[in-house]
N, C-alpha and C. Protein backbone atom coordinates (compact mmCIF):
# COMPACT_ATOMS: atom_id res chain seq x y z
N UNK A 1 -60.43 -139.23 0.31
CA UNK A 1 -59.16 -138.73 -0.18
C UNK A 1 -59.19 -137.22 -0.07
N UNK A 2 -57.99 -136.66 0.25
CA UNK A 2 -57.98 -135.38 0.58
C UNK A 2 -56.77 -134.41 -0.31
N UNK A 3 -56.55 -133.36 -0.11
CA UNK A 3 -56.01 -132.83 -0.98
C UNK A 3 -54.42 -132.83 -0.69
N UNK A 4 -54.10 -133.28 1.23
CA UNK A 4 -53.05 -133.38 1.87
C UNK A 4 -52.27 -135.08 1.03
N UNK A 5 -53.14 -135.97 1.19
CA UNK A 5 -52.62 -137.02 0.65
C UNK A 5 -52.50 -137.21 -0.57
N UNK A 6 -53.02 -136.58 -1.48
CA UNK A 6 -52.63 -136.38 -3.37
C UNK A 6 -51.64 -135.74 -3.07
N UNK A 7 -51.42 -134.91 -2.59
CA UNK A 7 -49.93 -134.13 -2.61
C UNK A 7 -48.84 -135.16 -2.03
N UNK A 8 -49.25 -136.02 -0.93
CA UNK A 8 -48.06 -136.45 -0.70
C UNK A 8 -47.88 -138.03 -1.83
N UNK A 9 -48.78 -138.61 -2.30
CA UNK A 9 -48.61 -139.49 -2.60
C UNK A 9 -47.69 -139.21 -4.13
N UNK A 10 -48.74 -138.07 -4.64
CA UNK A 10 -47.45 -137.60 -6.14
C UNK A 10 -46.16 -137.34 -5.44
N UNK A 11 -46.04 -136.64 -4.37
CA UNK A 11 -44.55 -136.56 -4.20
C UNK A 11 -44.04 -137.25 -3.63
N UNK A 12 -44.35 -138.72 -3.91
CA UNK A 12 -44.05 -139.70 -3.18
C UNK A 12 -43.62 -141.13 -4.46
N UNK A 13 -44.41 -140.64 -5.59
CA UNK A 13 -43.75 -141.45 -6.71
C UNK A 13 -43.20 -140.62 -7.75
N UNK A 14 -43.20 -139.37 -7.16
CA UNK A 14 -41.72 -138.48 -7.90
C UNK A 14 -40.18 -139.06 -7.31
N UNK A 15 -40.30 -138.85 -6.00
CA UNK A 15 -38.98 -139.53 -5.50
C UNK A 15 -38.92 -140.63 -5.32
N UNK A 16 -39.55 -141.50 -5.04
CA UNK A 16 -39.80 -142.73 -4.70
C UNK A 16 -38.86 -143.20 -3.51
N UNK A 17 -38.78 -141.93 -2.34
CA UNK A 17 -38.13 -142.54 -1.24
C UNK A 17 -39.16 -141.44 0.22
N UNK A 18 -39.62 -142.00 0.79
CA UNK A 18 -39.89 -141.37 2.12
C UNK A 18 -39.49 -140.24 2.21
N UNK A 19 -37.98 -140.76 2.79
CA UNK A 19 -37.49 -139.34 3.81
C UNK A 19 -37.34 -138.31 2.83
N UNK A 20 -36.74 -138.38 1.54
CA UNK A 20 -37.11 -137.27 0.56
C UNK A 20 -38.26 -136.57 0.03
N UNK A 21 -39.23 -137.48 0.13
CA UNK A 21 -40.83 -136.84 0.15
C UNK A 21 -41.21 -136.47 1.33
N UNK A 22 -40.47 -136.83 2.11
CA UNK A 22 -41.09 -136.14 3.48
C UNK A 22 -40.78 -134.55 3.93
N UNK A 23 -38.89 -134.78 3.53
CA UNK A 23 -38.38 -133.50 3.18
C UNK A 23 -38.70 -132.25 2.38
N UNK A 24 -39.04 -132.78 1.15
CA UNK A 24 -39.49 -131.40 0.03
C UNK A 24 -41.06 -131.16 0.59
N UNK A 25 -41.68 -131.82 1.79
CA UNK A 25 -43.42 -131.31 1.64
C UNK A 25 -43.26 -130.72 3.40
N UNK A 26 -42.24 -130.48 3.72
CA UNK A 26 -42.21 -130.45 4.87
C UNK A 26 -42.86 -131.10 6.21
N UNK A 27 -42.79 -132.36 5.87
CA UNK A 27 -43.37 -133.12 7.02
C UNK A 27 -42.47 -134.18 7.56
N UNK A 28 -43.14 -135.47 8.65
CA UNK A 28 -42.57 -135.76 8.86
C UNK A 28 -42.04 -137.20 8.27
N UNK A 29 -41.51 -138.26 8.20
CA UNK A 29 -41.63 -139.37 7.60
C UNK A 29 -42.77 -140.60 8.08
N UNK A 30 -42.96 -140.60 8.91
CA UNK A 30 -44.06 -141.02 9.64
C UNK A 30 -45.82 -140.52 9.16
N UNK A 31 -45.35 -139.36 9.12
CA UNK A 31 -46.73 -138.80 8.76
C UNK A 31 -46.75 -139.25 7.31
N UNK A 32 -45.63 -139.03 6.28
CA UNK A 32 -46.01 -139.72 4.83
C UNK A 32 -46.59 -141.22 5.10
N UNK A 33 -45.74 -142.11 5.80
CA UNK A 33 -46.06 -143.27 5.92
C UNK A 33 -47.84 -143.59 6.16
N UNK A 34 -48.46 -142.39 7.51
CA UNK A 34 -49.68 -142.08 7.27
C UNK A 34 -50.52 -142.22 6.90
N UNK A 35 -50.17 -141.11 5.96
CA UNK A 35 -51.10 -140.72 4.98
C UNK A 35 -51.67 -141.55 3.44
N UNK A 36 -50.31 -142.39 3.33
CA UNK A 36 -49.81 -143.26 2.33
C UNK A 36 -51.13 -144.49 2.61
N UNK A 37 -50.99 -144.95 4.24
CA UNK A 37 -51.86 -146.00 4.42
C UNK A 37 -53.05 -146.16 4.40
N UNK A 38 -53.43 -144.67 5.02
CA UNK A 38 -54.76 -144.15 4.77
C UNK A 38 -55.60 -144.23 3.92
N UNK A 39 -54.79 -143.53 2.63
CA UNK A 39 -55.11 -143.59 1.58
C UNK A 39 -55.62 -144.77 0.66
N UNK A 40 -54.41 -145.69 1.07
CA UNK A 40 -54.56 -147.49 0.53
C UNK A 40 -55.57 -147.86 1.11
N UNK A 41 -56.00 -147.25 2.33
CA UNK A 41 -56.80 -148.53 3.07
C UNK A 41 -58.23 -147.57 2.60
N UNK A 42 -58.55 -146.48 2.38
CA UNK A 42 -59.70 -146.08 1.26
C UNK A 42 -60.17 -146.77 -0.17
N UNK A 43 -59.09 -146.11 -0.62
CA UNK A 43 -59.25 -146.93 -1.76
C UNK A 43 -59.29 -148.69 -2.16
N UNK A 44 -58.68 -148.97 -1.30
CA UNK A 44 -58.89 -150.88 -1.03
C UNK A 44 -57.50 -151.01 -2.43
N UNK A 45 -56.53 -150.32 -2.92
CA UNK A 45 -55.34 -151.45 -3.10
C UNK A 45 -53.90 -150.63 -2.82
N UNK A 46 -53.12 -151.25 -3.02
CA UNK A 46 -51.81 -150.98 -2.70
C UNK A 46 -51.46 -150.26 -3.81
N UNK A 47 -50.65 -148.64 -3.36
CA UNK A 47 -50.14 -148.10 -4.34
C UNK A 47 -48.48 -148.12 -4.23
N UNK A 48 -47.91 -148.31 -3.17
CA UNK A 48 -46.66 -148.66 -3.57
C UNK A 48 -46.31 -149.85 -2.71
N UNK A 49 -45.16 -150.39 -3.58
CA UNK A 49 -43.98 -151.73 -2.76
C UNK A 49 -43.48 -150.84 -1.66
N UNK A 50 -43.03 -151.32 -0.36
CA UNK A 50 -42.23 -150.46 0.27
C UNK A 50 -40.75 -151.27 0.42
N UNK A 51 -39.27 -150.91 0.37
CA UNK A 51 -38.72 -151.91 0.97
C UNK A 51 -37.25 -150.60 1.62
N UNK A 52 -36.55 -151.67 1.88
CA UNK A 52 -35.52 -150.54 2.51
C UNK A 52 -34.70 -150.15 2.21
N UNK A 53 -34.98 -149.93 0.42
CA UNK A 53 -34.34 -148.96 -0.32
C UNK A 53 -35.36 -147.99 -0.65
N UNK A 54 -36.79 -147.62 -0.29
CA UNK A 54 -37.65 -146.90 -0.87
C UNK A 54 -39.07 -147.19 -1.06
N UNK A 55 -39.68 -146.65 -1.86
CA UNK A 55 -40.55 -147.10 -2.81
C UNK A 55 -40.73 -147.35 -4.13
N UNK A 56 -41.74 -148.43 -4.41
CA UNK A 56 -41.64 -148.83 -5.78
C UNK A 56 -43.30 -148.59 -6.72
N UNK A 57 -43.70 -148.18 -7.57
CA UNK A 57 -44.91 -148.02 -7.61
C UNK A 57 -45.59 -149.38 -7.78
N UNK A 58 -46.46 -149.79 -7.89
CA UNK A 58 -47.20 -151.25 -8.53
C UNK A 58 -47.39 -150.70 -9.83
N UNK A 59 -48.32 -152.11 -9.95
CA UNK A 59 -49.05 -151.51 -11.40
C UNK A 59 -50.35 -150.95 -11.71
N UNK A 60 -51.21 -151.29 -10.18
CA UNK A 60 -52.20 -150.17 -10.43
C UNK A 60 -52.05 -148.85 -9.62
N UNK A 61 -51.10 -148.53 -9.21
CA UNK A 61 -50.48 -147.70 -8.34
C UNK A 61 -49.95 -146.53 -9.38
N UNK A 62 -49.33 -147.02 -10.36
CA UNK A 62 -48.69 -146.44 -11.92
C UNK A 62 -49.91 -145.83 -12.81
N UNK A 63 -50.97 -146.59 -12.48
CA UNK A 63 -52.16 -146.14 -13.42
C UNK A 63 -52.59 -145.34 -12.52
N UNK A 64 -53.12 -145.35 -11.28
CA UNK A 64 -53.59 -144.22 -10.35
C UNK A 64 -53.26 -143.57 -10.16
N UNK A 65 -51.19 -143.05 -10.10
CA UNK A 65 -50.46 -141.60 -10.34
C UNK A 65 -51.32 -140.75 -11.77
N UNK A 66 -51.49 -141.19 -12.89
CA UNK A 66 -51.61 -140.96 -13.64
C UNK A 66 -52.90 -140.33 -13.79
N UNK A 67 -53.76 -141.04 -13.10
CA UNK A 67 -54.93 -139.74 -12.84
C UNK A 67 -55.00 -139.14 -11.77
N UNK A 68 -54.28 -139.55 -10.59
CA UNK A 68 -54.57 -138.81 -9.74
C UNK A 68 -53.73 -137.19 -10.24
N UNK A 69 -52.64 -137.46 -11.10
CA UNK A 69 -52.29 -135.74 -11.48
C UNK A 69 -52.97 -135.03 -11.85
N UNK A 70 -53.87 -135.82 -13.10
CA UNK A 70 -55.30 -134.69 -13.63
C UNK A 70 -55.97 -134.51 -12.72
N UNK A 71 -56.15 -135.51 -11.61
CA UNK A 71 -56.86 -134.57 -10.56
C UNK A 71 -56.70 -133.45 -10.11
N UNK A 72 -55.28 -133.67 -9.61
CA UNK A 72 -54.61 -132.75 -8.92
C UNK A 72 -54.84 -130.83 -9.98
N UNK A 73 -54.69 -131.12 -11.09
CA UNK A 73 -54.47 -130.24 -12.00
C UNK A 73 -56.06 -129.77 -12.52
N UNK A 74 -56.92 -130.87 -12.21
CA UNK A 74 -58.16 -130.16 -12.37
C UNK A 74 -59.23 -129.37 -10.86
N UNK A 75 -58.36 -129.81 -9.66
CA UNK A 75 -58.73 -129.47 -8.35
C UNK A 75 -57.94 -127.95 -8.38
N UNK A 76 -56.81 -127.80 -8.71
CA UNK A 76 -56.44 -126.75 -8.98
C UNK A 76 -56.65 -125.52 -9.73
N UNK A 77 -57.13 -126.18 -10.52
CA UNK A 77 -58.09 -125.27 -11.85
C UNK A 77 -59.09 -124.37 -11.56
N UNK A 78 -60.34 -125.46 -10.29
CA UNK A 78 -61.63 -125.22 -10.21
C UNK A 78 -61.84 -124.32 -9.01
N UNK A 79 -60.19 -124.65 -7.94
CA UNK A 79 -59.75 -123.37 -6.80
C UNK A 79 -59.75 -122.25 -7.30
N UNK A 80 -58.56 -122.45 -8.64
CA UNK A 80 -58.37 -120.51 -9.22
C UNK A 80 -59.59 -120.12 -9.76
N UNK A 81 -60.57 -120.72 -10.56
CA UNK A 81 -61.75 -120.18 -10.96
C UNK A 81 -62.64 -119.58 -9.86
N UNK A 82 -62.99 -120.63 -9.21
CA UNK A 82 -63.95 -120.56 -7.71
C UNK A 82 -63.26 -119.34 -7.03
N UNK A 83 -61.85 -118.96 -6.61
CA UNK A 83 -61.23 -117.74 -6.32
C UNK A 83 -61.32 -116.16 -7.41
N UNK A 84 -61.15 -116.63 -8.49
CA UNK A 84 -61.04 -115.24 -9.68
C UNK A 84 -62.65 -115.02 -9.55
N UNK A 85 -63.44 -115.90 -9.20
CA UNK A 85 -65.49 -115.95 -9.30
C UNK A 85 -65.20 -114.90 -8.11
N UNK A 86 -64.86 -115.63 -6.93
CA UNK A 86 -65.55 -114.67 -5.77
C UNK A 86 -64.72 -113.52 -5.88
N UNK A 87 -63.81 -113.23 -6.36
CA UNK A 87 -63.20 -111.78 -6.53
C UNK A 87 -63.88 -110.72 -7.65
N UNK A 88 -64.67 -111.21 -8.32
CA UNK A 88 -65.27 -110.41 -9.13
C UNK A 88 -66.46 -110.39 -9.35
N UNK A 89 -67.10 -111.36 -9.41
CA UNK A 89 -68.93 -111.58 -9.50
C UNK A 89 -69.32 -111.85 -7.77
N UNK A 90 -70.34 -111.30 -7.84
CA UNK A 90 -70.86 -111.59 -6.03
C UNK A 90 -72.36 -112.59 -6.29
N UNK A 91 -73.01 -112.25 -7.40
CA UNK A 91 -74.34 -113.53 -7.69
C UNK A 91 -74.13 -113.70 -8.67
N UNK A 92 -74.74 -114.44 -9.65
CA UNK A 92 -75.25 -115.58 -11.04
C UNK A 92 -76.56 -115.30 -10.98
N UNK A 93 -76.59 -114.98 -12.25
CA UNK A 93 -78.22 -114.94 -12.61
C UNK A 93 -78.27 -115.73 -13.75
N UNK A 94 -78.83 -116.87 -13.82
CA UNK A 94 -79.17 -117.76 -14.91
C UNK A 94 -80.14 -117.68 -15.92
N UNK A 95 -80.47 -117.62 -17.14
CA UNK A 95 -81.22 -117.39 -17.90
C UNK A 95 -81.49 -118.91 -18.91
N UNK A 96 -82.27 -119.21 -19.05
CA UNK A 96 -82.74 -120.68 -19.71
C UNK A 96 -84.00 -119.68 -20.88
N UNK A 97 -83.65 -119.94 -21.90
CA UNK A 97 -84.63 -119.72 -22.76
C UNK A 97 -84.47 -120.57 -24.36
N UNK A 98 -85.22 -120.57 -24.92
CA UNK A 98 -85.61 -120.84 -26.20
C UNK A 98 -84.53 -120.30 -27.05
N UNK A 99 -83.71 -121.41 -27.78
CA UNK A 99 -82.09 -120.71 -28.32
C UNK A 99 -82.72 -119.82 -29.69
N UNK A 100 -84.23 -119.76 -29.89
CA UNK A 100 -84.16 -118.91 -31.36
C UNK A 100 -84.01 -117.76 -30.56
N UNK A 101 -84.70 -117.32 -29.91
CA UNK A 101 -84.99 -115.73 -29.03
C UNK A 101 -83.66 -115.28 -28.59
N UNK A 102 -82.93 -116.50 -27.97
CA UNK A 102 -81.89 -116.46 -27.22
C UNK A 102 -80.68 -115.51 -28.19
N UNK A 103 -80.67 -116.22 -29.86
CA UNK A 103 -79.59 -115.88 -30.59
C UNK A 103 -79.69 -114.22 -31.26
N UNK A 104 -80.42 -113.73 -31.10
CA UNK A 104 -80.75 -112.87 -31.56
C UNK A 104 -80.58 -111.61 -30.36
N UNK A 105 -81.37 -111.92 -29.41
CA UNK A 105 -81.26 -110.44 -28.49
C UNK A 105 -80.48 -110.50 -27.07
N UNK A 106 -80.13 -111.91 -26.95
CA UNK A 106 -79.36 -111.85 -25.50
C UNK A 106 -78.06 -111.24 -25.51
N UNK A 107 -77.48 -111.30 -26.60
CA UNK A 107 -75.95 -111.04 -26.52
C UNK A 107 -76.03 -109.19 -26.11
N UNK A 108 -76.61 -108.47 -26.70
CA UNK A 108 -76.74 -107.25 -26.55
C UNK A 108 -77.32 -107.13 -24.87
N UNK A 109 -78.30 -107.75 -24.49
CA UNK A 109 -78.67 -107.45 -23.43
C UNK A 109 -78.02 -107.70 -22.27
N UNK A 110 -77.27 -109.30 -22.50
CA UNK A 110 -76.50 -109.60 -21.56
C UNK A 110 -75.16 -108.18 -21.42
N UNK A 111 -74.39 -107.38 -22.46
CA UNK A 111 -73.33 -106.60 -22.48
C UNK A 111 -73.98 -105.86 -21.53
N UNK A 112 -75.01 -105.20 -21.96
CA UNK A 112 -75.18 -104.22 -21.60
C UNK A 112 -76.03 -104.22 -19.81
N UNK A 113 -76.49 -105.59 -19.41
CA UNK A 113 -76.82 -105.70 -18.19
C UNK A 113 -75.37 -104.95 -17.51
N UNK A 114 -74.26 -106.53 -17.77
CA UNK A 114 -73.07 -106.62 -17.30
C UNK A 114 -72.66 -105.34 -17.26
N UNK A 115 -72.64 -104.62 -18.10
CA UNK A 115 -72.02 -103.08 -17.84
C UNK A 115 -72.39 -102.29 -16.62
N UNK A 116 -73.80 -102.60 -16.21
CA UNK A 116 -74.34 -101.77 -15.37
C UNK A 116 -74.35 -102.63 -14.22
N UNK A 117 -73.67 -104.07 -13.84
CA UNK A 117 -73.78 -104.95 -12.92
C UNK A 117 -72.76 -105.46 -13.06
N UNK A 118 -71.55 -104.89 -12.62
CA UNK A 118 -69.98 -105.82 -12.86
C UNK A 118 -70.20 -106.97 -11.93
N UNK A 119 -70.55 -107.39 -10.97
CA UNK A 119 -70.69 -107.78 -9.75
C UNK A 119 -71.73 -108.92 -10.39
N UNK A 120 -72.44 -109.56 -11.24
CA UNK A 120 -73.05 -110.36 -11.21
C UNK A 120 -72.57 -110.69 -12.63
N UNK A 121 -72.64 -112.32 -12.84
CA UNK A 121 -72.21 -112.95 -13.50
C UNK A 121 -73.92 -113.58 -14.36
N UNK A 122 -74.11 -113.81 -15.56
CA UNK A 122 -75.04 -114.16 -16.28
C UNK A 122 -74.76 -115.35 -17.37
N UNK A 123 -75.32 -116.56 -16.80
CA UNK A 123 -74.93 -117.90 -17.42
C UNK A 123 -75.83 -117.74 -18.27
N UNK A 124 -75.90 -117.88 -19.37
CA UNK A 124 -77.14 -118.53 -20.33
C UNK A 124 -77.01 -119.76 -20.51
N UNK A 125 -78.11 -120.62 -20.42
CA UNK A 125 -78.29 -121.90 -20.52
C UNK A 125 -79.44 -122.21 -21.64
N UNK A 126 -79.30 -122.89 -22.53
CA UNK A 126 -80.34 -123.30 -23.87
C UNK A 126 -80.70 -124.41 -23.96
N UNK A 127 -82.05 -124.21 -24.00
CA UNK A 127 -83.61 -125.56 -23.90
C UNK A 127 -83.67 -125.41 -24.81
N UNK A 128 -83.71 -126.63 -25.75
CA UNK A 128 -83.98 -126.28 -27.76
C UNK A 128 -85.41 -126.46 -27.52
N UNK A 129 -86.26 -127.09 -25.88
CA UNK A 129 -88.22 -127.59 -26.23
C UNK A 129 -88.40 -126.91 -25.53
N UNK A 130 -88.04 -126.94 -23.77
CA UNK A 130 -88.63 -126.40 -22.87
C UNK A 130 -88.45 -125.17 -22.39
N UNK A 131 -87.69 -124.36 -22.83
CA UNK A 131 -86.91 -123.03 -22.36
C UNK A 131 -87.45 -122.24 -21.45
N UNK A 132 -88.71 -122.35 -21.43
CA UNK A 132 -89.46 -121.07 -20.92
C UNK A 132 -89.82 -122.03 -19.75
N UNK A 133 -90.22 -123.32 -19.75
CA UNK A 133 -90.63 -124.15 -18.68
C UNK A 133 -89.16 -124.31 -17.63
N UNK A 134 -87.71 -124.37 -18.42
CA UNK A 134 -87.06 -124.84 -17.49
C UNK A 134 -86.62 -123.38 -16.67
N UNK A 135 -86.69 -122.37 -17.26
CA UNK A 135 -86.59 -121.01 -16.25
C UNK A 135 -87.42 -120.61 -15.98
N UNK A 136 -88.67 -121.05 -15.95
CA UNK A 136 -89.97 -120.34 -14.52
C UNK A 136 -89.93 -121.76 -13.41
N UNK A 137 -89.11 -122.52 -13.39
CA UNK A 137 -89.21 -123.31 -12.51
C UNK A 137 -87.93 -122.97 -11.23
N UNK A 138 -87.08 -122.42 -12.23
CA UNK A 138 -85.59 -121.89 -11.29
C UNK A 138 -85.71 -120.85 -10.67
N UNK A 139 -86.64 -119.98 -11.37
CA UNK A 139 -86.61 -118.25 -10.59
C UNK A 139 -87.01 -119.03 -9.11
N UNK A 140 -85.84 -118.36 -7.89
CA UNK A 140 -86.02 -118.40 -6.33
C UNK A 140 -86.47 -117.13 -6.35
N UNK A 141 -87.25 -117.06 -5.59
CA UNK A 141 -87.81 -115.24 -4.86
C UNK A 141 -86.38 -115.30 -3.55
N UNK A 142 -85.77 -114.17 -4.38
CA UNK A 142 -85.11 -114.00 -3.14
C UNK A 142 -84.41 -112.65 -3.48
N UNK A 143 -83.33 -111.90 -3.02
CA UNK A 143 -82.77 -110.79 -3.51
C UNK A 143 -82.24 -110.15 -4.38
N UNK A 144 -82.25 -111.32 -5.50
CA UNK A 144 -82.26 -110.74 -6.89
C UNK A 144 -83.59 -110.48 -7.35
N UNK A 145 -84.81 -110.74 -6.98
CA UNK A 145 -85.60 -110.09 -7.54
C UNK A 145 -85.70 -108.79 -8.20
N UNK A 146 -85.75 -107.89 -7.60
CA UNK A 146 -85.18 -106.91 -8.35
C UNK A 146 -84.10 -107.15 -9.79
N UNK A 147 -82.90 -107.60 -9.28
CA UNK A 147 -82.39 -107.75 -10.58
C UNK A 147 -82.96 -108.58 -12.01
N UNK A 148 -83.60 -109.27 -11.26
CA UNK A 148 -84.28 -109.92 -12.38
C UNK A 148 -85.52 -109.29 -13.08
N UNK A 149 -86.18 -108.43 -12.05
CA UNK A 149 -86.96 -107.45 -13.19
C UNK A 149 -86.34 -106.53 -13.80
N UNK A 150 -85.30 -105.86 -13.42
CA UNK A 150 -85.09 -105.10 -14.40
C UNK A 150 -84.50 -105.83 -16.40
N UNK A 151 -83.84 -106.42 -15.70
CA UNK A 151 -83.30 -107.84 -16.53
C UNK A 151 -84.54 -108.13 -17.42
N UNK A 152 -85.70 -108.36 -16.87
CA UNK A 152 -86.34 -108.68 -17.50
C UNK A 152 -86.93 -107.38 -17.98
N UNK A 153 -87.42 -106.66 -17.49
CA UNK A 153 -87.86 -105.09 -18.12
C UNK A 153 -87.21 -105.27 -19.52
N UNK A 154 -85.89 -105.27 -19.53
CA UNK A 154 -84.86 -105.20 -20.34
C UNK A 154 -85.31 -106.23 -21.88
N UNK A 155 -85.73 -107.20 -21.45
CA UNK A 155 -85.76 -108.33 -22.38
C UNK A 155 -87.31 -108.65 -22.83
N UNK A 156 -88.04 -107.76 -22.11
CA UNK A 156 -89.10 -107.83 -22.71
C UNK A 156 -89.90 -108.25 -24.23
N UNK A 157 -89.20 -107.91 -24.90
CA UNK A 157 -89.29 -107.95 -26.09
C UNK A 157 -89.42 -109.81 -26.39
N UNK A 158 -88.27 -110.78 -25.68
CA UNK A 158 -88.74 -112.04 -25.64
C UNK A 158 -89.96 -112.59 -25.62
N UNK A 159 -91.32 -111.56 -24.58
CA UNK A 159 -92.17 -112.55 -24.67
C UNK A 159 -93.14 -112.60 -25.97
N UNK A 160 -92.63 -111.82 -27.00
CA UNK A 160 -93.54 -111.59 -28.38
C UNK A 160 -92.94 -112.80 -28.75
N UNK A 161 -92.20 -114.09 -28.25
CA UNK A 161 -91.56 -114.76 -29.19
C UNK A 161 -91.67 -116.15 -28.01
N UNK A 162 -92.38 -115.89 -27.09
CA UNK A 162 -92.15 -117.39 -25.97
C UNK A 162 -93.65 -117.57 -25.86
């Protein structure tokens, strides 16, 4: 399933006629017809009646509009994020530690990285057992090195407590 055929199929049990869904998405009627079949013949059932007044939805056709919108609305979501990400952060630096250490000195360190690194984004992630095991297993050697020592320069103070 693709992002061409969610579009046409919602706008296809908005109007519930072809040539009008074919019209508002700018295509052709043929190509809805398509895409429509395509789609059915993926998924293995029928989402609409067709006859020659239109379309009609079924009844699992009615339940599958119904998520396929949250799809639609959560595919959309994860575009503008994934777009506002690459417009402002260029790497992720992940941090996994031990949430006592964590609550106490990351928040300051993380500000104040970020201040001096608009361009990189810093997930914290919290191991209530393994913290220290699940981030010496993630560090990649690769061109954040550097950032990560200083980062860590920075946080030093953690290992009186890991």
């Amino acid at each position: 399933m693709n992002s061409k055929q969610i579009e046409t199929v919602l706008e296809l049990a908005e109007t519930l006629n072809f040539s009008r869904a074919a019209e508002n998405l700018y295509l052709s009627q043929p190509t809805i017809t398509y895409q429509l079949n395509e789609l059915e013949k993926e998924i293995g059932f029928r989402i609409f009646d067709r006859s020659g007044k239109g379309a009609v939805l079924t009844p699992a056709g009615s339940q599958f509009i119904v998520t396929l919108r949250s799809v639609r609305q959560e595919l959309k979501q994860a575009i503008e994020q994934g777009q506002n990400f690459s417009s402002v952060y260029q790497e992720n630096v992940r941090i996994c530690m031990p949430i006592r250490s964590a609550l106490y000195y990351l928040p300051q360190t993380i500000e104040k990285y970020a201040r001096e690194n608009p361009s990189v984004l810093i997930t914290p992630s919290f191991d209530w057992y393994h913290g220290f095991d699940s981030f010496s297993k993630e560090i990649k050697i690769s061109c954040l090195l550097l950032k990560m020592k200083y980062l860590i320069s920075m946080m030093s103070i953690f290992t009186l407590y890991i």
